[in-house]
Protein backbone atom coordinates (compact mmCIF):
# COMPACT_ATOMS: atom_id res chain seq x y z
CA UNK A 1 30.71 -26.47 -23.80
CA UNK A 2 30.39 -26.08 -20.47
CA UNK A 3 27.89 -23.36 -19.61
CA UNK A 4 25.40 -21.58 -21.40
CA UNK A 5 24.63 -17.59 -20.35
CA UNK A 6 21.17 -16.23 -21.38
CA UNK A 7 21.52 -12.66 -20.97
CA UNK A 8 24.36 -10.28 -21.56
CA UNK A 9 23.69 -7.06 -19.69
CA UNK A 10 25.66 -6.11 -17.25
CA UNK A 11 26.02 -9.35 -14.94
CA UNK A 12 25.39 -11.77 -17.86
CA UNK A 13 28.10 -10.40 -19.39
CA UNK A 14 30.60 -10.62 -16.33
CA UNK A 15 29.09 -13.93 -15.35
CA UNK A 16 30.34 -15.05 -18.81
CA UNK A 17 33.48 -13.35 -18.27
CA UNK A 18 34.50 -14.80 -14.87
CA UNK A 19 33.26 -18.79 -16.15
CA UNK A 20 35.31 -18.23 -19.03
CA UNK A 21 38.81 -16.67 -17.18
CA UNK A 22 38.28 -19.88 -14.53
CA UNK A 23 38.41 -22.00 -17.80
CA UNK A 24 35.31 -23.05 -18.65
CA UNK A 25 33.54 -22.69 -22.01
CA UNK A 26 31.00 -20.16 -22.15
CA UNK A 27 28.40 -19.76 -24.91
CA UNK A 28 26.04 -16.39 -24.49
CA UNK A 29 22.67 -16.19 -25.79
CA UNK A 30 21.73 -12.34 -26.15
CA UNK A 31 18.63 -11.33 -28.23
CA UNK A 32 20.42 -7.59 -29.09
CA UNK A 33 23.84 -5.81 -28.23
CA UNK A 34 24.25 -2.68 -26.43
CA UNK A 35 22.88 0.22 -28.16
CA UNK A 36 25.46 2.42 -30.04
CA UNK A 37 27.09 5.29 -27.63
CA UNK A 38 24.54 8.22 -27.03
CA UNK A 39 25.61 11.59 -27.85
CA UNK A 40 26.21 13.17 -24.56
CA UNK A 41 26.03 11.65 -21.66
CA UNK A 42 23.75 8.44 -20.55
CA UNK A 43 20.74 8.59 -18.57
CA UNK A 44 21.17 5.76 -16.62
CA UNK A 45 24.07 5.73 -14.21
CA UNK A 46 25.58 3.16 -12.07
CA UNK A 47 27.29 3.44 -8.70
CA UNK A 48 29.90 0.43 -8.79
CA UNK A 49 31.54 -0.15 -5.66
CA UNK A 50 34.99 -0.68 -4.86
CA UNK A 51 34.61 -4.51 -4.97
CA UNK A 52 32.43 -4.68 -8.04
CA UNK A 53 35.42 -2.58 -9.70
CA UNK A 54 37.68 -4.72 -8.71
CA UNK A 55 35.61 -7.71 -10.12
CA UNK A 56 35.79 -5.37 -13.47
CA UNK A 57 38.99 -4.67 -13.43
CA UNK A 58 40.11 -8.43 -13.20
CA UNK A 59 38.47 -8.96 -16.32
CA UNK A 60 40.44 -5.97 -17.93
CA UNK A 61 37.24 -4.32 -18.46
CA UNK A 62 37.73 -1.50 -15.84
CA UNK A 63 40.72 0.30 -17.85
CA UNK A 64 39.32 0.32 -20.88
CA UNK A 65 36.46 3.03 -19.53
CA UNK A 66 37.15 6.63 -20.29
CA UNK A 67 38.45 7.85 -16.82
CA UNK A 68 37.40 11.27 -17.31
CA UNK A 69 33.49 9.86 -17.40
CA UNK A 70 34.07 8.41 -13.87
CA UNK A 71 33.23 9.97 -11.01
CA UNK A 72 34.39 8.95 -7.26
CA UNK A 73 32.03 8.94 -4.46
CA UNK A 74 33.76 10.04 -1.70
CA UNK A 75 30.67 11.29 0.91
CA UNK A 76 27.32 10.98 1.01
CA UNK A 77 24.53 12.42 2.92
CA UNK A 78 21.16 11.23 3.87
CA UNK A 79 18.27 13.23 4.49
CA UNK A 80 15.15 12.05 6.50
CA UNK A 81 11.67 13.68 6.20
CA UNK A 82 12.17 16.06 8.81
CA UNK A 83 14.55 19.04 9.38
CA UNK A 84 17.67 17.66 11.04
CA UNK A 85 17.43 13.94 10.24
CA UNK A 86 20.42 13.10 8.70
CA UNK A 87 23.22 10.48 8.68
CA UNK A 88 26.53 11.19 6.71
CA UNK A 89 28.97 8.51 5.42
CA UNK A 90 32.72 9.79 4.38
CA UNK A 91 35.03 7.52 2.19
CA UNK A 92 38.58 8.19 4.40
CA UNK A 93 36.54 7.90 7.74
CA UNK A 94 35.08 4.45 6.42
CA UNK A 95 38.81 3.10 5.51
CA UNK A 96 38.07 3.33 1.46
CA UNK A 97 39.58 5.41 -1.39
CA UNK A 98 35.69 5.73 -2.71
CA UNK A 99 32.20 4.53 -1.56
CA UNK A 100 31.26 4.16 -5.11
CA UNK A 101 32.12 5.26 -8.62
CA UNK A 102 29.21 6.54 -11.18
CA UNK A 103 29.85 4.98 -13.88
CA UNK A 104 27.46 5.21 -17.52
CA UNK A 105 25.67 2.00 -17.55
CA UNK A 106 25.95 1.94 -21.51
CA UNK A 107 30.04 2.30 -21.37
CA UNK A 108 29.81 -0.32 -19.19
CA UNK A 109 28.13 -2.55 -21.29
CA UNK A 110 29.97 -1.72 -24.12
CA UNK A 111 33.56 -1.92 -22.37
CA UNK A 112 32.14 -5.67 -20.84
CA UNK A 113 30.41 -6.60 -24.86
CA UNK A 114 34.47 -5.72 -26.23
CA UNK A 115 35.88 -7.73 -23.88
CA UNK A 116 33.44 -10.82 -24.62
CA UNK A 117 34.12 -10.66 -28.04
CA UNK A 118 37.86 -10.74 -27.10
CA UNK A 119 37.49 -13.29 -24.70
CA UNK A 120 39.44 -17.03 -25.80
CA UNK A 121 36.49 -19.30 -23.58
CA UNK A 122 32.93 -17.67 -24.79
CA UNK A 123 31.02 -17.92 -27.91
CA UNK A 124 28.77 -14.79 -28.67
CA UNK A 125 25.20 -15.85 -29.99
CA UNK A 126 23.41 -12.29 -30.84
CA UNK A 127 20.38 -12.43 -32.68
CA UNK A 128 19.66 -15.50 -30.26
CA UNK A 129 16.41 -15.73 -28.10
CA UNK A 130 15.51 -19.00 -26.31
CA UNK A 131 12.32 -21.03 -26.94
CA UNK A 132 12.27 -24.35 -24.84
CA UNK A 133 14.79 -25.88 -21.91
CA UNK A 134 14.89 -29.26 -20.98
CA UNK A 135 16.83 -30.50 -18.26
CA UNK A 136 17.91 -34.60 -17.67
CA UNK A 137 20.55 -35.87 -15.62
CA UNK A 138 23.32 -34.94 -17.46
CA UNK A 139 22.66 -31.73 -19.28
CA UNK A 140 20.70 -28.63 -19.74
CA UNK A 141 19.52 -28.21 -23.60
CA UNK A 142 18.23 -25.33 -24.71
CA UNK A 143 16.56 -24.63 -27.88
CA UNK A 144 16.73 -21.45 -29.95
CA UNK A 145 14.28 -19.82 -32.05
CA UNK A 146 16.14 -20.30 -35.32
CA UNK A 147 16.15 -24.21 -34.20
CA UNK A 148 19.91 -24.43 -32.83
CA UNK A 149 20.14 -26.97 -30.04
CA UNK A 150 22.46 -26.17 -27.55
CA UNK A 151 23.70 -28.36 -24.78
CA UNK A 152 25.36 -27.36 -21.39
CA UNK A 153 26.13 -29.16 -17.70
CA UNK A 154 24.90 -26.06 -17.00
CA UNK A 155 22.50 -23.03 -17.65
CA UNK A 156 22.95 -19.45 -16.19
CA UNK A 157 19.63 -17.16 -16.10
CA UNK A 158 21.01 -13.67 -15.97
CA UNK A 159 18.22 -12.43 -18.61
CA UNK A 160 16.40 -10.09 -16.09
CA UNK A 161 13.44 -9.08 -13.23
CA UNK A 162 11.45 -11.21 -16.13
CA UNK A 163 13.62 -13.66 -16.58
CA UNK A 164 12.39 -16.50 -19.24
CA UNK A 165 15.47 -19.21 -17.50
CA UNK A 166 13.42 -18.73 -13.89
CA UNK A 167 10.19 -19.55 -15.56
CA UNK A 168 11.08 -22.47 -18.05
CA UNK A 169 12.96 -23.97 -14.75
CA UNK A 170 9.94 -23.66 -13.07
CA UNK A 171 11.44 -21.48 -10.10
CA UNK A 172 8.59 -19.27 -7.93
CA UNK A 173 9.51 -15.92 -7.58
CA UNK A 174 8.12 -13.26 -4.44
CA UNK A 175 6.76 -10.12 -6.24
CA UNK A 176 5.81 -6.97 -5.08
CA UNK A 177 5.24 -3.94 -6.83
CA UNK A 178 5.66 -0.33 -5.84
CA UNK A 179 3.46 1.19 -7.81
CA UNK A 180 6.57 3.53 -8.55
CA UNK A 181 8.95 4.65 -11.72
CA UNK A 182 12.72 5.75 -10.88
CA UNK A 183 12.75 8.91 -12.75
CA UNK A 184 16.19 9.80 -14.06
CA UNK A 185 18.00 12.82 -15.70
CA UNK A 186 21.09 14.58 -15.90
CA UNK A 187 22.18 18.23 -14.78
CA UNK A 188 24.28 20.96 -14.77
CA UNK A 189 24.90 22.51 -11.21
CA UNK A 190 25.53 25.99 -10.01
CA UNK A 191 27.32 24.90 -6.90
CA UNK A 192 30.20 21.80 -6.81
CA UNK A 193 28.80 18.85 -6.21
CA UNK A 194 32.88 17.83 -4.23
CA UNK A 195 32.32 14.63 -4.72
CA UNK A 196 29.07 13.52 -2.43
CA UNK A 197 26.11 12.05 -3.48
CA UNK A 198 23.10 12.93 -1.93
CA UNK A 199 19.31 11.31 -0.75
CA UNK A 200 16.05 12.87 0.57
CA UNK A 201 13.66 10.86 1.78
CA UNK A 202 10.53 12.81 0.84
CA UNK A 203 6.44 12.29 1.08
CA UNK A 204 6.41 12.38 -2.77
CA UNK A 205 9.66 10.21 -2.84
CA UNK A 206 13.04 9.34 -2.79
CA UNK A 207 15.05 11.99 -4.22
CA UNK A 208 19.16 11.10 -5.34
CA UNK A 209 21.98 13.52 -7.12
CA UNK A 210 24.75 11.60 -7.79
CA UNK A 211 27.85 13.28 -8.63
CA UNK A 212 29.44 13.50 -12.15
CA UNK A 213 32.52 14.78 -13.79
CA UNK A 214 32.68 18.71 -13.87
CA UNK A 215 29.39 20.25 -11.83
CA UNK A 216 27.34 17.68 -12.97
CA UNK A 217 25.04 15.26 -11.42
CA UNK A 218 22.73 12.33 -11.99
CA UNK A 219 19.05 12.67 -10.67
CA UNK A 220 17.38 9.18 -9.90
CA UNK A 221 13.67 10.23 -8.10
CA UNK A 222 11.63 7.27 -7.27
CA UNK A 223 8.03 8.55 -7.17
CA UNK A 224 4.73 7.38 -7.29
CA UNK A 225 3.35 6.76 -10.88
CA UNK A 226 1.01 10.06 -10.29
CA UNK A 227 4.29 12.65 -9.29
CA UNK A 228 6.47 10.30 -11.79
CA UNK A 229 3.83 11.43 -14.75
CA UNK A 230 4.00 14.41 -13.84
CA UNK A 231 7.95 14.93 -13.79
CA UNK A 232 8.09 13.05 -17.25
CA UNK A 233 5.53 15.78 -18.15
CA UNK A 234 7.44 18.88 -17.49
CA UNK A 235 9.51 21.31 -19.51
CA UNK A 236 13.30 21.12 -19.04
CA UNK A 237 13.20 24.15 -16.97
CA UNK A 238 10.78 23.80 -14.77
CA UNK A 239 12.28 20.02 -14.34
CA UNK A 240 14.99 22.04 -13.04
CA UNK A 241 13.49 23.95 -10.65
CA UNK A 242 11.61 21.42 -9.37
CA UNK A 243 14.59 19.16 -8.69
CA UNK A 244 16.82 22.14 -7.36
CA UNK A 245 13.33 23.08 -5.05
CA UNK A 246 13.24 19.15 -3.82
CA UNK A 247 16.96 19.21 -3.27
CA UNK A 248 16.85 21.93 -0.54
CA UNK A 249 18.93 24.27 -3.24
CA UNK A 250 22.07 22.33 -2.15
CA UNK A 251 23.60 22.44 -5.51
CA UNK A 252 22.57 25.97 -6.48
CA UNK A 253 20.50 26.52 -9.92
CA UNK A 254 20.16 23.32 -12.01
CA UNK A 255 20.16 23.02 -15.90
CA UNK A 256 19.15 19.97 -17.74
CA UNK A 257 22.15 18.07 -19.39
CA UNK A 258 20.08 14.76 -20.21
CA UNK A 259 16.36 14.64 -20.40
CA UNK A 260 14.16 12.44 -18.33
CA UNK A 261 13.55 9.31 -18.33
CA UNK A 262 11.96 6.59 -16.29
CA UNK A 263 11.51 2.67 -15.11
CA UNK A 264 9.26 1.02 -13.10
CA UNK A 265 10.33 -0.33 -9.62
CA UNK A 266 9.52 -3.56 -8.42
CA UNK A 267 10.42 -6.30 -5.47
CA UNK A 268 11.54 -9.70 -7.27
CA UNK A 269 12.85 -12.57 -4.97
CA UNK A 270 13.40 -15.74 -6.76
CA UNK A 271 11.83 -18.98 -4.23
CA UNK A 272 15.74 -20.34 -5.18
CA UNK A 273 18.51 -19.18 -7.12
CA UNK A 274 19.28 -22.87 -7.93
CA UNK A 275 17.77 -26.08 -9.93
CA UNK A 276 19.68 -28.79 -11.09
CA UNK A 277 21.59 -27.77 -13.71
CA UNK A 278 20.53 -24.33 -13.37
CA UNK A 279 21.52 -20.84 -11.67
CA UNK A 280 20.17 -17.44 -11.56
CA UNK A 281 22.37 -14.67 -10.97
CA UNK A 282 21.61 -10.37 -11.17
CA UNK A 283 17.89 -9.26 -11.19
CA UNK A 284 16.68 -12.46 -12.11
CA UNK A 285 17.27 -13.73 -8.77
CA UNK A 286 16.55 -10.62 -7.15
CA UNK A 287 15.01 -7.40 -8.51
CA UNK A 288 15.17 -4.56 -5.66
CA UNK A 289 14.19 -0.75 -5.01
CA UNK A 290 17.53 0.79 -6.19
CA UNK A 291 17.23 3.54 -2.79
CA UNK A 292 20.54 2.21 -1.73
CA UNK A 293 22.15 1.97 -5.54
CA UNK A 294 23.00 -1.66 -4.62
CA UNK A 295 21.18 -3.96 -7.27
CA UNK A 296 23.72 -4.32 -9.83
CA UNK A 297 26.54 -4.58 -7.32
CA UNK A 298 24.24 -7.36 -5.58
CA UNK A 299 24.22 -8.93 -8.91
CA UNK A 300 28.49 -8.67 -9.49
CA UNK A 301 28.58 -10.00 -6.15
CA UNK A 302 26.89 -13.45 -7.52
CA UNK A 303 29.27 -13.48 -10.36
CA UNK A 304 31.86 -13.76 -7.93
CA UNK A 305 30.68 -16.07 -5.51
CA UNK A 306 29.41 -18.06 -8.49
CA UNK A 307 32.87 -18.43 -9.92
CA UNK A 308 34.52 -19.13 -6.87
CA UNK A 309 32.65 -22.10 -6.23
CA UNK A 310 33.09 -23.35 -9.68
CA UNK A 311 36.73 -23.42 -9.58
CA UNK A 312 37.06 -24.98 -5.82
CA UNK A 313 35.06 -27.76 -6.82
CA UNK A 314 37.79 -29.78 -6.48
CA UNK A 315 37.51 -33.45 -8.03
CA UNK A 316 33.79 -32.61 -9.01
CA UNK A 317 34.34 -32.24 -13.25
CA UNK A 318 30.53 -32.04 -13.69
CA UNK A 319 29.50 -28.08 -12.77
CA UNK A 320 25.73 -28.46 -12.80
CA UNK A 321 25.14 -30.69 -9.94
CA UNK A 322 23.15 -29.77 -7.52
CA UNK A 323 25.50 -29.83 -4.23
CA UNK A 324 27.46 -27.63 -6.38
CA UNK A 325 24.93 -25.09 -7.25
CA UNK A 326 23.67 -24.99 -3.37
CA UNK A 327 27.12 -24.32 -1.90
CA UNK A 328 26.86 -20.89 -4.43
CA UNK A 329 23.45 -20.39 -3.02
CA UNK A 330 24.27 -20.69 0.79
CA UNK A 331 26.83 -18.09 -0.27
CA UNK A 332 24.46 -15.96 -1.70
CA UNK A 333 21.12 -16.18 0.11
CA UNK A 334 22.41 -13.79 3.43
CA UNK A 335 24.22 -11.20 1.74
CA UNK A 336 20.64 -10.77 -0.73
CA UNK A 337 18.28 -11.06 2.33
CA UNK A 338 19.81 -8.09 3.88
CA UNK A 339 19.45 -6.33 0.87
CA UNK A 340 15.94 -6.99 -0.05
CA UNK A 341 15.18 -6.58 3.83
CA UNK A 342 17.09 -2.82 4.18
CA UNK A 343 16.07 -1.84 0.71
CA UNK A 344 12.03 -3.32 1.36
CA UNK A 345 12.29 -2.25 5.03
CA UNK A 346 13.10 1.57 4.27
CA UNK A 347 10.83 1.75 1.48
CA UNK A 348 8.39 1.09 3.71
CA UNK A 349 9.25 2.89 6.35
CA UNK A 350 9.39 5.94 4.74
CA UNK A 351 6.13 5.78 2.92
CA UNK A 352 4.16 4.78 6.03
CA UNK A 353 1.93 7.95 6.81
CA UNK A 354 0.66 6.10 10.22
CA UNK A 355 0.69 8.15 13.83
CA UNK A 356 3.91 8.61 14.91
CA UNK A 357 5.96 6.46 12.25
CA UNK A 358 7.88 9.74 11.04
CA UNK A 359 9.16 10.98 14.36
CA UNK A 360 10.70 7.25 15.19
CA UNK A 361 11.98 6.54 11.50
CA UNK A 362 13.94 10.32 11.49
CA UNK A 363 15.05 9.75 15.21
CA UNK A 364 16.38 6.28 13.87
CA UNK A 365 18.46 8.22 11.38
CA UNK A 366 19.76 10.40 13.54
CA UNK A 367 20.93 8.26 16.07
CA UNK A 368 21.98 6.19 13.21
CA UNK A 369 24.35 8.90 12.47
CA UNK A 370 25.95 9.19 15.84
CA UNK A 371 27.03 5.82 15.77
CA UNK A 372 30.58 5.49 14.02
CA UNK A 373 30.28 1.77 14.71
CA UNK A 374 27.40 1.23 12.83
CA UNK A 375 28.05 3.79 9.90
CA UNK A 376 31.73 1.67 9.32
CA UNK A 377 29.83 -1.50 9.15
CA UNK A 378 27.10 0.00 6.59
CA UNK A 379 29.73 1.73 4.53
CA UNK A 380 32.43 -1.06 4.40
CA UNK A 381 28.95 -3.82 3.55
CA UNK A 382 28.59 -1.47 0.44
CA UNK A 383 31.65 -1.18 -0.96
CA UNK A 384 31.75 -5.22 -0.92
């Protein structure tokens, strides 16, 4: 064995799947599967970009999603707090087929979950939740709670924001909560959506409708726990009207498809992302606001680099050293900083109620949207 996975959602599972197509055996630990496919549609949606699908596709994981479910991002538009503040990104201006694709995060589990029980190089332990790690100078052992010992070069944390692999390897991790759920639902629109997803910036939050197959589109509204209570709280039509109120009636009427639901929202930056013998990929290297719909893309984008620097290790046999493990991290540690900083930053920003914060952080969006420069360089760093 060469690597042991401890988590198997949605970058656990691709971390396993990338070790195991560069030839290395892969044994997962995973406490439960995905759950069975929902009648209807899911309430949690992803938007994978471009390079994240690409990552899926290599796998083979990609086709095997029902096409019809998928829906291309090809504009989006982003509202400030004011009338008029507004920068707009557009897929064929920005040199992409798509910005993103929404994708159900439970078909994408399940799609990834086939293809790791398919998969020649990784063992599937379900069932299996770890109890102690110990770490010498030539492997990682990890101990289960049914008493299997298993032994690995190398251990990857992908188990999570609370991720048991950070804390048994002793790694500190920068917290900060928002005091804030992400509020999500599904609904039927009046008006086509033609393919854009769009953001308000708003005093009682951040509100999101991505688009969906058919008129259909996917709220995510990151509130405050008070407003977040309160939207839990109400009946599916006055849900509706709320969210078609908030929305400046862009869409038209709104009907409920899914019905709310909601998670809490949290900043989680782990002190390092490496230990001898040990890595940390996904949200339990870094857990971030999901206003720019970029943390599980940040987490694919580990797998990758992860990977890659596994397989040009050149003479090096032994894949949990620790020169090893810090050439992934240099890799990593800039692309996640200017995440955390642009997700943290506008967060922030737009819940600041000080003198004269809203008139410069709406001006900043417009001019932000005059620039063709800048909106390239944004749009082309997301679809990474």
């Amino acid at each position: 064995m060469d690597a042991i996975v401890v988590g198997a959602g949605l970058v656990g599972a691709a971390a396993a799947l990338a070790l195991g197509d560069a030839g290395l055996q892969v044994t997962v630990v995973e406490a439960a599967p995905p759950p069975p496919a929902p009648v209807g549609w899911d309430s949690r949606m992803y938007a994978i970009s471009p390079g994240s699908r690409e990552l899926l596709q290599s796998f083979g994981v990609w086709q095997q999603l029902d096409a019809a479910r998928i829906e291309p991002v090809l504009g989006m538009e982003v509202h400030g707090d004011r009338p008029g503040a507004r920068i707009d990104f557009d897929a064929l201006a920005s040199g992409v087929p798509a910005l993103a694709y929404i994708v159900e995060g439970g078909a994408l589990a399940r799609a990834l979950w086939a293809r790791l029980a398919a998969a020649e190089h990784v063992e599937l332990r379900i069932g299996a939740r770890p109890q102690s790690l110990a770490i010498d100078a030539a492997d990682a052992t990890l101990q289960l709670g049914d008493g299997t010992i298993l032994k690995a070069p190398l251990v990857i944390g992908a188990d999570g924001a609370d991720s048991w692999v950070r804390q048994a390897g002793g790694i500190a991790v920068r917290s900060r909560g928002y005091a804030q759920r992400a509020v999500v639902a599904n609904f039927r629109t009046a008006l086509g959506h033609g393919g854009v997803a769009r953001q308000w910036f708003r005093a009682d939050g951040v509100l999101a409708l991505l688009p969906l197959p058919g008129s259909m589109v996917s709220m995510v509204w990151s509130a405050d726990e008070t407003h977040a209570d309160a939207l839990l709280d109400m009946d599916a039509a006055t849900l509706a009207q709320a969210v078609r109120e908030a929305s400046a009636e862009s869409l038209g009427a709104l009907e409920v498809v899914t019905p709310a639901a909601a998670f809490p929202l949290q900043l989680r930056v782990a002190a390092s992302f490496v230990r001898p013998r040990l890595a940390l990929v996904g949200d339990a290297a870094h857990n971030l606001h999901p206003l720019a719909g970029q943390g599980v893309n940040l987490g694919f984008r580990d797998v990758r680099a992860l990977a890659q620097t596994l397989a040009a290790r050149g003479p090096e046999r032994d894949v949990g050293v620790l020169p090893l493990l810090r050439r992934f991290e240099r890799s990593r540690r800039e692309d996640v900083a200017a995440m955390v900083a642009a997700t943290d930053g506008l967060h922030r920003l737009f819940s600041s109620r000080l003198p004269g914060v809203a008139a410069l952080r709406n001006a900043g969006l417009s001019l932000a949207g005059r620039l063709p420069g800048l909106k390239s360089l944004l749009a082309q760093h997301a679809a990474a």
